[in-house]
N, C-alpha and C. Protein backbone atom coordinates (compact mmCIF):
# COMPACT_ATOMS: atom_id res chain seq x y z
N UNK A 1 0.84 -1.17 0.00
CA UNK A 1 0.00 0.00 0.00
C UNK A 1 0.89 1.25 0.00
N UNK A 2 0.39 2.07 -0.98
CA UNK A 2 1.31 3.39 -0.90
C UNK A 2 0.75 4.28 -0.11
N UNK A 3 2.12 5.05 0.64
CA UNK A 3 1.63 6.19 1.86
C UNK A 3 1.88 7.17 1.20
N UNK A 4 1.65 8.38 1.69
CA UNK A 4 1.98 9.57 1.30
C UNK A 4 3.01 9.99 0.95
N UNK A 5 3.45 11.14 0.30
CA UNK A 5 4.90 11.19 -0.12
C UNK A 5 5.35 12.19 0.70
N UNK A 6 6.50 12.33 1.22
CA UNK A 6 6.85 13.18 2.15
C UNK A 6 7.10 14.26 1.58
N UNK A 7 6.43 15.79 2.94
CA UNK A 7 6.05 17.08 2.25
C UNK A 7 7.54 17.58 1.45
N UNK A 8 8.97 17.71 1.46
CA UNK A 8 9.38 18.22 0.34
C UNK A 8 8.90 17.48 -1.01
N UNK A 9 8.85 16.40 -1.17
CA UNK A 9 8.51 15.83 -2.55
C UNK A 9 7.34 16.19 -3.01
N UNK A 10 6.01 16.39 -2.07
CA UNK A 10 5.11 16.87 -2.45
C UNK A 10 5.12 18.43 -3.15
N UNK A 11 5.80 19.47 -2.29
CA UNK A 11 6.16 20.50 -2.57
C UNK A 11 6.50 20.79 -3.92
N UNK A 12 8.14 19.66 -4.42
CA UNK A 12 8.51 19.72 -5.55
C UNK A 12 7.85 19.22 -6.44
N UNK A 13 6.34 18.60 -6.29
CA UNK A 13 5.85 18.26 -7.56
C UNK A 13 4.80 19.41 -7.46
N UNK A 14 4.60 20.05 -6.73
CA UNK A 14 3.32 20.91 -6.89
C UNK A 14 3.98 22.29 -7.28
N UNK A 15 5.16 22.51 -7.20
CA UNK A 15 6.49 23.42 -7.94
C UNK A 15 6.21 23.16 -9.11
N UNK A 16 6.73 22.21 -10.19
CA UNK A 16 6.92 21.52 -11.50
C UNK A 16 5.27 21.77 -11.85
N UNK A 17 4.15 21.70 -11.23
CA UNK A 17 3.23 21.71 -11.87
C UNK A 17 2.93 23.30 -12.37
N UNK A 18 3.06 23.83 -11.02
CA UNK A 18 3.12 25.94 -11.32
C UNK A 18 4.00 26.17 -12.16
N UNK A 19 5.35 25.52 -12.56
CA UNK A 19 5.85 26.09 -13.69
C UNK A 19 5.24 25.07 -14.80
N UNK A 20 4.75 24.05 -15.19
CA UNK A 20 4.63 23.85 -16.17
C UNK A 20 3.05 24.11 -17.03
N UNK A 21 2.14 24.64 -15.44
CA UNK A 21 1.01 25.70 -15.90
C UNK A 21 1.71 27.15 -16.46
N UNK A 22 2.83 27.56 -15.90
CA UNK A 22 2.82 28.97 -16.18
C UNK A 22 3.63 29.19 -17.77
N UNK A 23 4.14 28.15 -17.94
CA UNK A 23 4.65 27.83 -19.33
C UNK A 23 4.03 26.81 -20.41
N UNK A 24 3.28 26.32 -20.15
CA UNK A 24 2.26 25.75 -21.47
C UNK A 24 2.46 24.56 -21.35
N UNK A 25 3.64 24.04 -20.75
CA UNK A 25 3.78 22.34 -20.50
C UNK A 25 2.95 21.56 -20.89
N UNK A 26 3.38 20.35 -21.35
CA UNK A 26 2.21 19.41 -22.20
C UNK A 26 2.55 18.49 -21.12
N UNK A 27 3.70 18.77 -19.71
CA UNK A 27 2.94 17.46 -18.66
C UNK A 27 2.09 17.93 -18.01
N UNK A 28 0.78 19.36 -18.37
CA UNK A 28 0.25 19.72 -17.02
C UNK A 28 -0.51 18.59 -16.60
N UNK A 29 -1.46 18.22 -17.73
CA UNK A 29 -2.05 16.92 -17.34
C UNK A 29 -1.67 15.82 -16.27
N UNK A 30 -0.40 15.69 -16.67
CA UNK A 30 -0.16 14.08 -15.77
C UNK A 30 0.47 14.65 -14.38
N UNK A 31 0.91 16.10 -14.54
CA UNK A 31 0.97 16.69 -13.11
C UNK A 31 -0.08 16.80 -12.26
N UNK A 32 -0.76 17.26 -12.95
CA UNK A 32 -1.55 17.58 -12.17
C UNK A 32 -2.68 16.75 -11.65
N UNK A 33 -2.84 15.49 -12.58
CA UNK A 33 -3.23 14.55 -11.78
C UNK A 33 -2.13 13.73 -10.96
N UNK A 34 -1.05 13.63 -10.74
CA UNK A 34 -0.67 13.22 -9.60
C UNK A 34 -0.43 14.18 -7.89
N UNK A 35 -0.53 15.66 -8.22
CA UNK A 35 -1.23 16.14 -7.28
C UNK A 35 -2.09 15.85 -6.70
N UNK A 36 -3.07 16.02 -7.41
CA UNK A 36 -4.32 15.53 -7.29
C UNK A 36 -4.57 14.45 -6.63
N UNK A 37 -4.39 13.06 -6.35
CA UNK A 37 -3.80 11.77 -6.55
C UNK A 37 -3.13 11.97 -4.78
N UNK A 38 -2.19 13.13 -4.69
CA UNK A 38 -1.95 13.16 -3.42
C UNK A 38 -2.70 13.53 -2.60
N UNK A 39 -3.23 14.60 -2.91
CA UNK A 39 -3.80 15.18 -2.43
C UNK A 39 -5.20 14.79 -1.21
N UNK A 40 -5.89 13.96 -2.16
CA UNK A 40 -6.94 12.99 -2.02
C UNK A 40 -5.93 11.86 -0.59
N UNK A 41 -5.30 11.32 -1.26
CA UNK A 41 -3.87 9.90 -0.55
C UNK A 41 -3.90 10.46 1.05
N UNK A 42 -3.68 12.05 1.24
CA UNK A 42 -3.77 12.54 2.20
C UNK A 42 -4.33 13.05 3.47
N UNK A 43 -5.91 13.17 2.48
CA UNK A 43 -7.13 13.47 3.17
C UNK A 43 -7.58 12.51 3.72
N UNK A 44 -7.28 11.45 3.06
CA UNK A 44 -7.70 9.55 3.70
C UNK A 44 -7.15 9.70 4.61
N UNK A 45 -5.85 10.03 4.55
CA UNK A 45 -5.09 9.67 5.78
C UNK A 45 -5.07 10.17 6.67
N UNK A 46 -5.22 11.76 6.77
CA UNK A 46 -5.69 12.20 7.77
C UNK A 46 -6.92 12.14 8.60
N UNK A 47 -8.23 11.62 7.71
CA UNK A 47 -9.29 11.19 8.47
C UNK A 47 -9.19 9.78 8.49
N UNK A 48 -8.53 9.01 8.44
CA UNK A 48 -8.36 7.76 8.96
C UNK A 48 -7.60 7.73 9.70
N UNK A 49 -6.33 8.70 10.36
CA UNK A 49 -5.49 8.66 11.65
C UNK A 49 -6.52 9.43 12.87
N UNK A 50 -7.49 10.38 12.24
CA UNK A 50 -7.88 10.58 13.45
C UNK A 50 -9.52 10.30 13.38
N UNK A 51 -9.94 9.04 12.86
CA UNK A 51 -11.04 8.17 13.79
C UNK A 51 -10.61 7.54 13.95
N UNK A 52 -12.27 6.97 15.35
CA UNK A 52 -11.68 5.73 16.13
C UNK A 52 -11.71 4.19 15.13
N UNK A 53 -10.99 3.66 15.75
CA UNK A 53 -10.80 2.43 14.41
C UNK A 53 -11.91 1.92 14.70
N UNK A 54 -11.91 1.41 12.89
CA UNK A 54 -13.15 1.01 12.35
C UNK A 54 -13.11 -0.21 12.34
N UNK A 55 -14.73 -0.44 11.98
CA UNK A 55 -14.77 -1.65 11.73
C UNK A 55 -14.73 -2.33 11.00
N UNK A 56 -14.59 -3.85 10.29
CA UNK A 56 -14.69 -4.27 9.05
C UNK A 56 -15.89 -3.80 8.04
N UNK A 57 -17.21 -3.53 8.67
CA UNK A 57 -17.56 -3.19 7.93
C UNK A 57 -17.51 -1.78 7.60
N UNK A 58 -17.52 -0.89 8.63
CA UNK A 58 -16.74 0.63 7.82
C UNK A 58 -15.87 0.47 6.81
N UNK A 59 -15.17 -0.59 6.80
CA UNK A 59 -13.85 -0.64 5.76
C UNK A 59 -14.39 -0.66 4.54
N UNK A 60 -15.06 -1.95 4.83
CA UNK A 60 -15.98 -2.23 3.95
C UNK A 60 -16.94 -1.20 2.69
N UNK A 61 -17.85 -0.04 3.48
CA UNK A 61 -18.39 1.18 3.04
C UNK A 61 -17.11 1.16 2.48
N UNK A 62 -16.42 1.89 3.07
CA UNK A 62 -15.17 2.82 2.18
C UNK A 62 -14.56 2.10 0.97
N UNK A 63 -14.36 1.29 1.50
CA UNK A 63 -13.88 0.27 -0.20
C UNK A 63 -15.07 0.66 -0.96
N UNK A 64 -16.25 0.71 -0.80
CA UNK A 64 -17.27 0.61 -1.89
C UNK A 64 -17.04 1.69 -2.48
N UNK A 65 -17.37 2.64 -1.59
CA UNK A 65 -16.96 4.16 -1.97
C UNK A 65 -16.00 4.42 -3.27
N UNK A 66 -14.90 4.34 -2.45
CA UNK A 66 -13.33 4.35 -3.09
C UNK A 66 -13.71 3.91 -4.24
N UNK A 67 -14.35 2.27 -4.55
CA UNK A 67 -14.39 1.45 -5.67
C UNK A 67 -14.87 1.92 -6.73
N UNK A 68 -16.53 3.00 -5.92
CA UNK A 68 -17.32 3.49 -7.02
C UNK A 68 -16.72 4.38 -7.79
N UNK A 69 -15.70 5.23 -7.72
CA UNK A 69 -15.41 6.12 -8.45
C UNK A 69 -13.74 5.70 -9.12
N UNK A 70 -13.48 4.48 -9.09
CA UNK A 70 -12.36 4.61 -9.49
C UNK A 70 -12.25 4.36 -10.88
N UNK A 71 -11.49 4.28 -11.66
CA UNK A 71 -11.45 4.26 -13.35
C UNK A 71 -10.38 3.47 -13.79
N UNK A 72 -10.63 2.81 -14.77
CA UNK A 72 -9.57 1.57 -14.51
C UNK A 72 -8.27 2.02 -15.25
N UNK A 73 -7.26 1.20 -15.52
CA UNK A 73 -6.33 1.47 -15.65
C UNK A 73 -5.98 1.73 -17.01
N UNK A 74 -5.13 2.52 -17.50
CA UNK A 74 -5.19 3.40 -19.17
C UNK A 74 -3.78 2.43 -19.31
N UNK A 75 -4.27 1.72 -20.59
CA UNK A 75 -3.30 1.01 -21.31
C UNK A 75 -2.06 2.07 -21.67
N UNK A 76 -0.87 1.38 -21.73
CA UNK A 76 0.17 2.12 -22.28
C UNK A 76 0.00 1.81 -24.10
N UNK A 77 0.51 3.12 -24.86
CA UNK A 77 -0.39 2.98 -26.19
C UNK A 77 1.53 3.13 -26.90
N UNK A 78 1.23 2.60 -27.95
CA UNK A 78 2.34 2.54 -28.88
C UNK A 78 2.57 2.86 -30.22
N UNK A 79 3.06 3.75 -30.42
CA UNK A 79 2.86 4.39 -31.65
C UNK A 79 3.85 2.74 -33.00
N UNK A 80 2.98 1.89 -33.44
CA UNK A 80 3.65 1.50 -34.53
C UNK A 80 4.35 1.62 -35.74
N UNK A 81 4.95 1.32 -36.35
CA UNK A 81 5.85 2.01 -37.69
C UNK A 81 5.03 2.23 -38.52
N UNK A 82 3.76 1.32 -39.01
CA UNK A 82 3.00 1.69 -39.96
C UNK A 82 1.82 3.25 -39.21
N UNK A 83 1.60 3.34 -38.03
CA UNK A 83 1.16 4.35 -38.12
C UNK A 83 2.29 5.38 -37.87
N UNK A 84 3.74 5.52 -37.44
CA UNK A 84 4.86 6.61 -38.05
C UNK A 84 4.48 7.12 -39.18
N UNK A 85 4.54 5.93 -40.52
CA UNK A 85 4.74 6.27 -42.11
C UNK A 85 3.81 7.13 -42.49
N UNK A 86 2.61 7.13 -41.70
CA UNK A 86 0.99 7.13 -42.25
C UNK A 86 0.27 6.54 -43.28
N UNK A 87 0.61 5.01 -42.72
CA UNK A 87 -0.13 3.92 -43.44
C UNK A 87 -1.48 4.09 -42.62
């Protein structure tokens, strides 16, 4: 399970994202969803360090939760030679 990333790293990606909004960057996208991404990583964690522990089935809710909105995973895509040539 991944934890949070510790606040300089967070910092330096939320840096890289302000400059690559303030310059046109074509990673704002994937910056800014991994902000994002923390952001969220964090809020869990902070309201899950401070309630009282739950129960399986609270867990339970929350997995559903979590589950309902998640989006599955984006294939890695490959540019082939025949579409290079523009076959």
């Amino acid at each position: 399970m991944r934890e949070t990333m510790p606040e300089r790293e967070f910092s330096s990606l939320t840096g890289k994202l302000a400059m690559a909004v303030r310059y046109e960057n074509a990673d704002v996208a994937e910056l800014r969803q991994q902000v994002e991404e923390e952001q969220v990583m964090r809020a869990v964690d902070k309201a899950v360090s401070t309630a009282p522990p739950l129960t399986p089935e609270q867990l339970d809710k929350i997995y559903s939760i979590l589950h309902a909105h998640a989006q599955p995973a984006r294939k890695p895509t490959r540019k082939t030679g025949a579409k290079r040539n523009g076959k």
